[in-house]
Protein backbone atom coordinates (compact mmCIF):
# COMPACT_ATOMS: atom_id res chain seq x y z
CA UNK A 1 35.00 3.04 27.83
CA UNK A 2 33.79 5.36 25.32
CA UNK A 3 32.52 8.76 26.42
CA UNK A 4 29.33 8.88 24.73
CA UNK A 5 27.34 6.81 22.03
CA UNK A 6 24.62 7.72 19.59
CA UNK A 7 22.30 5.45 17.84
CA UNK A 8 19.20 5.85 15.35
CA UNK A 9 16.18 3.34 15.34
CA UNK A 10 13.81 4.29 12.41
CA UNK A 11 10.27 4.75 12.57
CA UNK A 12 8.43 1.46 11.64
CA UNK A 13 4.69 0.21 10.46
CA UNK A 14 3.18 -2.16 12.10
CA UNK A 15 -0.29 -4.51 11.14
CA UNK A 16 1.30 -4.36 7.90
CA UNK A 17 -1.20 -5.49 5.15
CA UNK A 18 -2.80 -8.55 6.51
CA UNK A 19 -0.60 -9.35 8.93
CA UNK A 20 -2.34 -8.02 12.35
CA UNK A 21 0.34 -8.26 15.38
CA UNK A 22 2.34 -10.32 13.02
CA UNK A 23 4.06 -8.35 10.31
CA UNK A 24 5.88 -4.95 10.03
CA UNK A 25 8.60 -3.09 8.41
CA UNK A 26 10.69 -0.39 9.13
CA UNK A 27 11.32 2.94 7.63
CA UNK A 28 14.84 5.29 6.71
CA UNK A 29 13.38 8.04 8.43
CA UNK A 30 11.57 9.67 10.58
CA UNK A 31 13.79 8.15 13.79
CA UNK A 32 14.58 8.53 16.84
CA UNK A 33 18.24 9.14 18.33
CA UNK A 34 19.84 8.21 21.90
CA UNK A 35 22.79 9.00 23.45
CA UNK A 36 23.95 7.11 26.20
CA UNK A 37 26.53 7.90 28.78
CA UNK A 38 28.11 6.76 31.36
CA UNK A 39 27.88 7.89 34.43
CA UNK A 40 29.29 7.64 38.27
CA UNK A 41 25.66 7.29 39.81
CA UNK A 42 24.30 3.95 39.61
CA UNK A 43 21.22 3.61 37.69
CA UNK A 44 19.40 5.02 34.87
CA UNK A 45 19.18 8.36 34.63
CA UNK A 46 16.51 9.94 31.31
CA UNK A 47 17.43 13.83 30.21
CA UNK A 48 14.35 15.24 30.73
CA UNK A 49 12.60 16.03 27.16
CA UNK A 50 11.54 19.02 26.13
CA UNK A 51 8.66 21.24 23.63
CA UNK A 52 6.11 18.62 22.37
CA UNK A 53 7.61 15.58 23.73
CA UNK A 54 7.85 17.41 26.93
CA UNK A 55 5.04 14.80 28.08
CA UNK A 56 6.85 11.64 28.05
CA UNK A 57 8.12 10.15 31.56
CA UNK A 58 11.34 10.75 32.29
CA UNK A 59 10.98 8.25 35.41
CA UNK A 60 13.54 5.07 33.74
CA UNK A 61 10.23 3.08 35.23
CA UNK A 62 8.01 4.33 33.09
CA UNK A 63 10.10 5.67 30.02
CA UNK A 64 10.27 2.98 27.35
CA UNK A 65 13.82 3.27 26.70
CA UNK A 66 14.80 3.59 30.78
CA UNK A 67 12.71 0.18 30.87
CA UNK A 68 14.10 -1.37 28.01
CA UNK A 69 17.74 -1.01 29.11
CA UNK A 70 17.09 -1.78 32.40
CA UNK A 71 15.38 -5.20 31.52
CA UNK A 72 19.11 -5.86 29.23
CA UNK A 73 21.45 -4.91 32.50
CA UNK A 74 18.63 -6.89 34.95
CA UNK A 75 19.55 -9.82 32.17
CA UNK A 76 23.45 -9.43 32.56
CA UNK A 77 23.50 -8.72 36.35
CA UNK A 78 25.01 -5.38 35.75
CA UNK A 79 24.59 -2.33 38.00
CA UNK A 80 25.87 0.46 35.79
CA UNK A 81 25.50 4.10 35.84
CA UNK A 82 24.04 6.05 32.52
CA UNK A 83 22.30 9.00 31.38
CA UNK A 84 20.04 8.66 28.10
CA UNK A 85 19.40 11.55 26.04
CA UNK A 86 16.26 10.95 23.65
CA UNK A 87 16.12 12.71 20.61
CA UNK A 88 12.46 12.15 19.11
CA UNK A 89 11.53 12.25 15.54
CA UNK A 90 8.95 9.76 15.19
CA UNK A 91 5.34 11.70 16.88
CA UNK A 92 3.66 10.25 19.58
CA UNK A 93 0.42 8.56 19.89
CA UNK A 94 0.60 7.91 16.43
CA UNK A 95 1.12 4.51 14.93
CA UNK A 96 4.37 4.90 13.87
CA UNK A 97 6.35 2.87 16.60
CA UNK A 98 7.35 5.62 18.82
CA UNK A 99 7.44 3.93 21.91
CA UNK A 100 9.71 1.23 20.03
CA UNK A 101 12.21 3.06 18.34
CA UNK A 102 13.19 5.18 21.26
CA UNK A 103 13.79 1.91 22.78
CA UNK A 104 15.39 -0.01 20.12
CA UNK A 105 17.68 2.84 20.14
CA UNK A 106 18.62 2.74 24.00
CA UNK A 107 19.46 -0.80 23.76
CA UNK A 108 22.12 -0.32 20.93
CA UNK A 109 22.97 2.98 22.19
CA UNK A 110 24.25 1.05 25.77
CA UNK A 111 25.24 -2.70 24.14
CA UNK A 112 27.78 -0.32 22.17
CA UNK A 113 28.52 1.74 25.30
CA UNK A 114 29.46 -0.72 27.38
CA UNK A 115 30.71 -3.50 25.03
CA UNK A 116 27.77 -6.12 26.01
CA UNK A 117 28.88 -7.60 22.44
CA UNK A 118 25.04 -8.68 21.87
CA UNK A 119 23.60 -8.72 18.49
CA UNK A 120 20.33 -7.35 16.99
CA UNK A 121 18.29 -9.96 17.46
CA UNK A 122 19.31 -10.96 21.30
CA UNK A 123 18.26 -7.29 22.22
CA UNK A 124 14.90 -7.56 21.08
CA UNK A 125 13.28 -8.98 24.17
CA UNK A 126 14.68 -6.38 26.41
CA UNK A 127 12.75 -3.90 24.00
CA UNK A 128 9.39 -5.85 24.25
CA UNK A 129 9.75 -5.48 28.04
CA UNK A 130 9.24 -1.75 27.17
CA UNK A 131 6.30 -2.53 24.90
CA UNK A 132 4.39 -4.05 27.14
CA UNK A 133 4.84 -1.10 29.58
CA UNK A 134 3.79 1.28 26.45
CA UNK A 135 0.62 -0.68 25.46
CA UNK A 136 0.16 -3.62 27.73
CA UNK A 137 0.95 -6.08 25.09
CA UNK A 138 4.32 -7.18 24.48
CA UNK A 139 3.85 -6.97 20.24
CA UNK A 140 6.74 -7.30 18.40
CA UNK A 141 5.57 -5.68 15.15
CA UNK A 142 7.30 -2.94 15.64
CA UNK A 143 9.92 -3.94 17.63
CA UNK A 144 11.62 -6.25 15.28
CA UNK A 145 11.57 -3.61 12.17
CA UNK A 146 12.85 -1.25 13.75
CA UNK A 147 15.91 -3.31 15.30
CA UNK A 148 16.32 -5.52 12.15
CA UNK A 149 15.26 -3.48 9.37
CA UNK A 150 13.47 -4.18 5.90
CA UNK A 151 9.90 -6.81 6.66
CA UNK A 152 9.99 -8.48 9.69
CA UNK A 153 7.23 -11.77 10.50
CA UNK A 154 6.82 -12.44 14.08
CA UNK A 155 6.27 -16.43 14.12
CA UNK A 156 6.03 -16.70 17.57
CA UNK A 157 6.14 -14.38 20.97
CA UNK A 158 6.71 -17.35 22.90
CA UNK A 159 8.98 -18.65 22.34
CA UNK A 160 10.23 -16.24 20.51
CA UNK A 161 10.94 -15.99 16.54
CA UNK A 162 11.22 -13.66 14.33
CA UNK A 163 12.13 -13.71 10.43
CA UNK A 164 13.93 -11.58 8.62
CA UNK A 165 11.12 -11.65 4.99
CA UNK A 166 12.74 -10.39 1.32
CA UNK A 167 12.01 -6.48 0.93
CA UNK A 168 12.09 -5.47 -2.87
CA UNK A 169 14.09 -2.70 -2.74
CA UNK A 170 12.02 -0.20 -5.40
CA UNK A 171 9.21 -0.09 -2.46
CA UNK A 172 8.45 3.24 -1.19
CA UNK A 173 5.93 4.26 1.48
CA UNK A 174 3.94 7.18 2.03
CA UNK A 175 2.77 7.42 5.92
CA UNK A 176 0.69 10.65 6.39
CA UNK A 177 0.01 11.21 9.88
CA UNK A 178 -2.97 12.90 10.66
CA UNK A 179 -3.08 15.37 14.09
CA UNK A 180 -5.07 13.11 16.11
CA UNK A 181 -4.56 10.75 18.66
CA UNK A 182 -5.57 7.28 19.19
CA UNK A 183 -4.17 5.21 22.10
CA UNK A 184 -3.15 1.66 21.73
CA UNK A 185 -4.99 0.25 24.40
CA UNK A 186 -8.38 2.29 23.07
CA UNK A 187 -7.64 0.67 19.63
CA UNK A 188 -7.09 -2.99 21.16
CA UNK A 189 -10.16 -2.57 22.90
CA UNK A 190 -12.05 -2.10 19.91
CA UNK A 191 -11.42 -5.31 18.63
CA UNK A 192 -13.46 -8.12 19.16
CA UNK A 193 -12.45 -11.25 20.96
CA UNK A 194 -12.92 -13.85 18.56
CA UNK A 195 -13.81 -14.03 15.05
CA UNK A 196 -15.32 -16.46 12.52
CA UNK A 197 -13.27 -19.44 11.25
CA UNK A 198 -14.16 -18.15 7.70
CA UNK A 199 -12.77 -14.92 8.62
CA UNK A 200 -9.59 -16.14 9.97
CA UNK A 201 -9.26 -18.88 7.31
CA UNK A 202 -9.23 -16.04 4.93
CA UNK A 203 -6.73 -13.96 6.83
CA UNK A 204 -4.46 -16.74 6.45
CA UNK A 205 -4.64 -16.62 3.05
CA UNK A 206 -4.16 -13.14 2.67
CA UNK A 207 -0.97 -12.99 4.73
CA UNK A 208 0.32 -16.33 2.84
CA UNK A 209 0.05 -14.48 -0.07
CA UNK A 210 1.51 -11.34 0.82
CA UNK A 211 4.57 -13.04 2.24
CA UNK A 212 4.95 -14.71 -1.13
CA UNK A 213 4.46 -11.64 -3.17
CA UNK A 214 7.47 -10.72 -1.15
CA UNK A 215 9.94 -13.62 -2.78
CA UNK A 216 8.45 -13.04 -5.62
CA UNK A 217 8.50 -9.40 -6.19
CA UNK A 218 4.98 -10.08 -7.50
CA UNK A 219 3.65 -6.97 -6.93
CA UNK A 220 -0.11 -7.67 -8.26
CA UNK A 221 -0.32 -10.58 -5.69
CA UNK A 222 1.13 -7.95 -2.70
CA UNK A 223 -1.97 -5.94 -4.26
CA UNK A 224 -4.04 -8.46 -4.31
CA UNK A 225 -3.47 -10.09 -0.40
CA UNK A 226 -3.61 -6.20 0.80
CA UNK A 227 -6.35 -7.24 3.11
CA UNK A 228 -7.22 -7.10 6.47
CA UNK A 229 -10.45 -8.21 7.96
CA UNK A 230 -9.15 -8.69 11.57
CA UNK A 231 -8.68 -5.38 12.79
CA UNK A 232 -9.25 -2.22 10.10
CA UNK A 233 -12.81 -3.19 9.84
CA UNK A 234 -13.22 -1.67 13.49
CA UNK A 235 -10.07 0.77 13.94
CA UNK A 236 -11.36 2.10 10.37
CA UNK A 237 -14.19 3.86 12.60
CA UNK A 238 -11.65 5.93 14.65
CA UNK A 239 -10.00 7.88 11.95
CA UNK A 240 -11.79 10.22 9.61
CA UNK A 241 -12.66 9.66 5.95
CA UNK A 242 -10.37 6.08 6.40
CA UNK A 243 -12.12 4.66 3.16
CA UNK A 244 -11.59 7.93 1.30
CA UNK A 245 -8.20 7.86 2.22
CA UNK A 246 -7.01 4.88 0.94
CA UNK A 247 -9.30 5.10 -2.17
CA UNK A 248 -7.40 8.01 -3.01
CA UNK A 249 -4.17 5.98 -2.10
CA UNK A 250 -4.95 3.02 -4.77
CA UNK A 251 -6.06 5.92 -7.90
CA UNK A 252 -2.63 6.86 -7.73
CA UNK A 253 -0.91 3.76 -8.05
CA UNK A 254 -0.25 2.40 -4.53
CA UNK A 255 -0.13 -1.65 -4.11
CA UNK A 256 -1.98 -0.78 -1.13
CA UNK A 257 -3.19 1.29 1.92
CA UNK A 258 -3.97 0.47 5.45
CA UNK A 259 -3.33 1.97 9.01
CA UNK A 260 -0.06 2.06 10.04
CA UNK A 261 -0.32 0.20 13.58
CA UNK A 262 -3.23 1.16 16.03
CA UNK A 263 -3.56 4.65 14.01
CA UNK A 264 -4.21 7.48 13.37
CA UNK A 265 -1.39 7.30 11.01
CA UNK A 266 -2.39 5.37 7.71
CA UNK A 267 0.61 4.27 5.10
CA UNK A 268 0.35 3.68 1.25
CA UNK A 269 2.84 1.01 -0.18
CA UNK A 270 4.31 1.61 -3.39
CA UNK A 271 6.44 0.19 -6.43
CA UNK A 272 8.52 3.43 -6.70
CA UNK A 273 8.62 6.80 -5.07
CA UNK A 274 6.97 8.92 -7.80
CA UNK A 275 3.54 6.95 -7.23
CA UNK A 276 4.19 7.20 -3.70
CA UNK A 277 4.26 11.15 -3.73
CA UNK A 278 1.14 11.50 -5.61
CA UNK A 279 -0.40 8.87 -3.40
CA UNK A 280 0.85 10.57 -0.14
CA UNK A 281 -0.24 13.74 -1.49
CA UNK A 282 -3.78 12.74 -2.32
CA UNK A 283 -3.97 11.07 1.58
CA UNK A 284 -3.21 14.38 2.65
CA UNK A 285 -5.95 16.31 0.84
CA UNK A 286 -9.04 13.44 2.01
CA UNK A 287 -7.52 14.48 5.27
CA UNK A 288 -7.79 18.44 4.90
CA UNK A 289 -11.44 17.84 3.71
CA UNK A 290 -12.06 15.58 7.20
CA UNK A 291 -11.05 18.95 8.51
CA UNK A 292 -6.93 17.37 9.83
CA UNK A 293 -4.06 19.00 9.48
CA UNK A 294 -1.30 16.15 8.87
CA UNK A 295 1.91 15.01 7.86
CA UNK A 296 3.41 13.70 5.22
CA UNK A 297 6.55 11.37 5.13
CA UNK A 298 8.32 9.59 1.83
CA UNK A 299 10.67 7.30 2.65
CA UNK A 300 12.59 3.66 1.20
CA UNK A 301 12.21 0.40 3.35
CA UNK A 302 15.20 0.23 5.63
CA UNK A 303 16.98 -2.69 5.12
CA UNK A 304 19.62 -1.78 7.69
CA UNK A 305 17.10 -1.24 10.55
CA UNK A 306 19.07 0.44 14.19
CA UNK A 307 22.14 1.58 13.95
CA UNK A 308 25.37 3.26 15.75
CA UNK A 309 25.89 7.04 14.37
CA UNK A 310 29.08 8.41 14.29
């Protein structure tokens, strides 16, 4: 048995476009990083964390990696003894799959550990396990990116199915993170219950024709099906200057702009990386006017996803 085993899950938006609860992708960077060891205690045991992510549980009950890895050996009828060290580079509380990626990289970090010899895709339900702890809802938008890399379309929670969608490989995102908070379960319960058939027939369409921009690398029909009337029009209200924001976004060239899961975070999709600088860098300024500090990350779509570091 090996002595120790590292693994990086990337950072991943979620509500992608049109495609509320049903469509992601995942970034190169930021991640997060676990180590897994073994160890002669039975159990899970989580290194406590320390300056600002000093907050998160370190009880395996309540940690989203200690409950995603103990869903996979509850699965396998193991009783095995590990320590997990969490490295976090994805922030907190805001909308970049945090939760996920900590746990997406648990599960490979311990399949590899212990030679489960499970692939991507069969470790994906331990990981919504920890979801649903996170946020109460077992979503897999950010889930599947993360583990799978590149666009990810969840067709179905139960049963479930995910597909792997084409990712042109000239995209570029810019994801500015402002510093504010907004909890999942505040931003779910914003949402309204139902909705009009004409609004959900037109959702439909939107997403249809995102997914096919995809395969075709038509980028003015991506543009074009950057909609979503199921969720922004409310979640919109939580984050300062929101239409400013992506207004700025789309004058400097991005295919489109939305919020990057339940927020605060909002992302800009682009056709290269220059436009998604200067689109990234206008984001930020709306945001300095609103009176946030914030963040700015450039990265590629992963199309690698999790992986074992060396």
């Amino acid at each position: 048995m090996k002595k120790a085993v590292r693994a990086y899950a990337p950072a991943s938006v979620a509500n992608a476009s049109s495609g509320f609860d049903v469509l992601g992708f995942a970034l190169e960077e930021p991640g997060d990083i676990v180590i897994a060891k073994p160890s002669d205690v039975p159990g899970i045991k989580i290194i406590p964390l320390t300056g600002a992510f000093s907050s998160l549980p370190n009880d395996p009950k309540f940690n989203t990696s200690g409950v995603a890895v103990q869903a996979l050996m509850d699965a396998k009828n193991l009783s095995l003894g590990m320590e997990l060290e969490i490295r976090k580079g994805v922030p907190i509380v805001g909308g970049m799959g945090s939760s996920a990626s900590s746990a997406v990289a648990a599960v490979i970090a311990v399949n590899e550990l212990f030679d489960l010899q499970l692939v991507p895709r069969e470790l994906l339900p331990f990981v919504l396990e920890s979801e649903r702890v996170a946020t109460g809802v077992p979503h897999a938008d950010n889930a599947a990116p993360s583990l799978l890399g590149g666009f990810t379309l969840i067709h179905s929670l139960d049963p479930l199915d995910v597909v792997s969608l084409a990712t042109p490989a000239a995209f570029t995102c810019a994801l500015v993170h402002p510093h504010m908070h907004i909890k999942t379960r505040d931003a779910r319960e914003i949402l309204p219950k139902s909705v009009p058939m004409g609004t959900a027939t037109r959702q439909m369409g939107h997403i249809a024709g995102f997914v096919a921009g995809l395969y075709q690398e038509d980028f003015d029909l991506i543009s074009r099906s950057f909609v979503d009337e199921l969720a922004e029009p409310y979640r919109g209200q939580l984050i300062p200057g929101y239409e400013r924001v992506k207004a700025a976004a789309l004058e400097q060239g991005a295919l489109g702009c939305g919020i990057s899961g339940s927020g605060p975070s909002m992302f800009a999709l682009c056709p290269d990386a220059d436009i998604a600088h200067r689109a990234g860098y206008a984001m930020e300024q709306v945001f300095l006017e609103e009176g946030l500090e914030s963040d700015l990350f450039i990265s590629a779509i992963s199309q690698q996803g999790a992986r074992i570091l060396e």
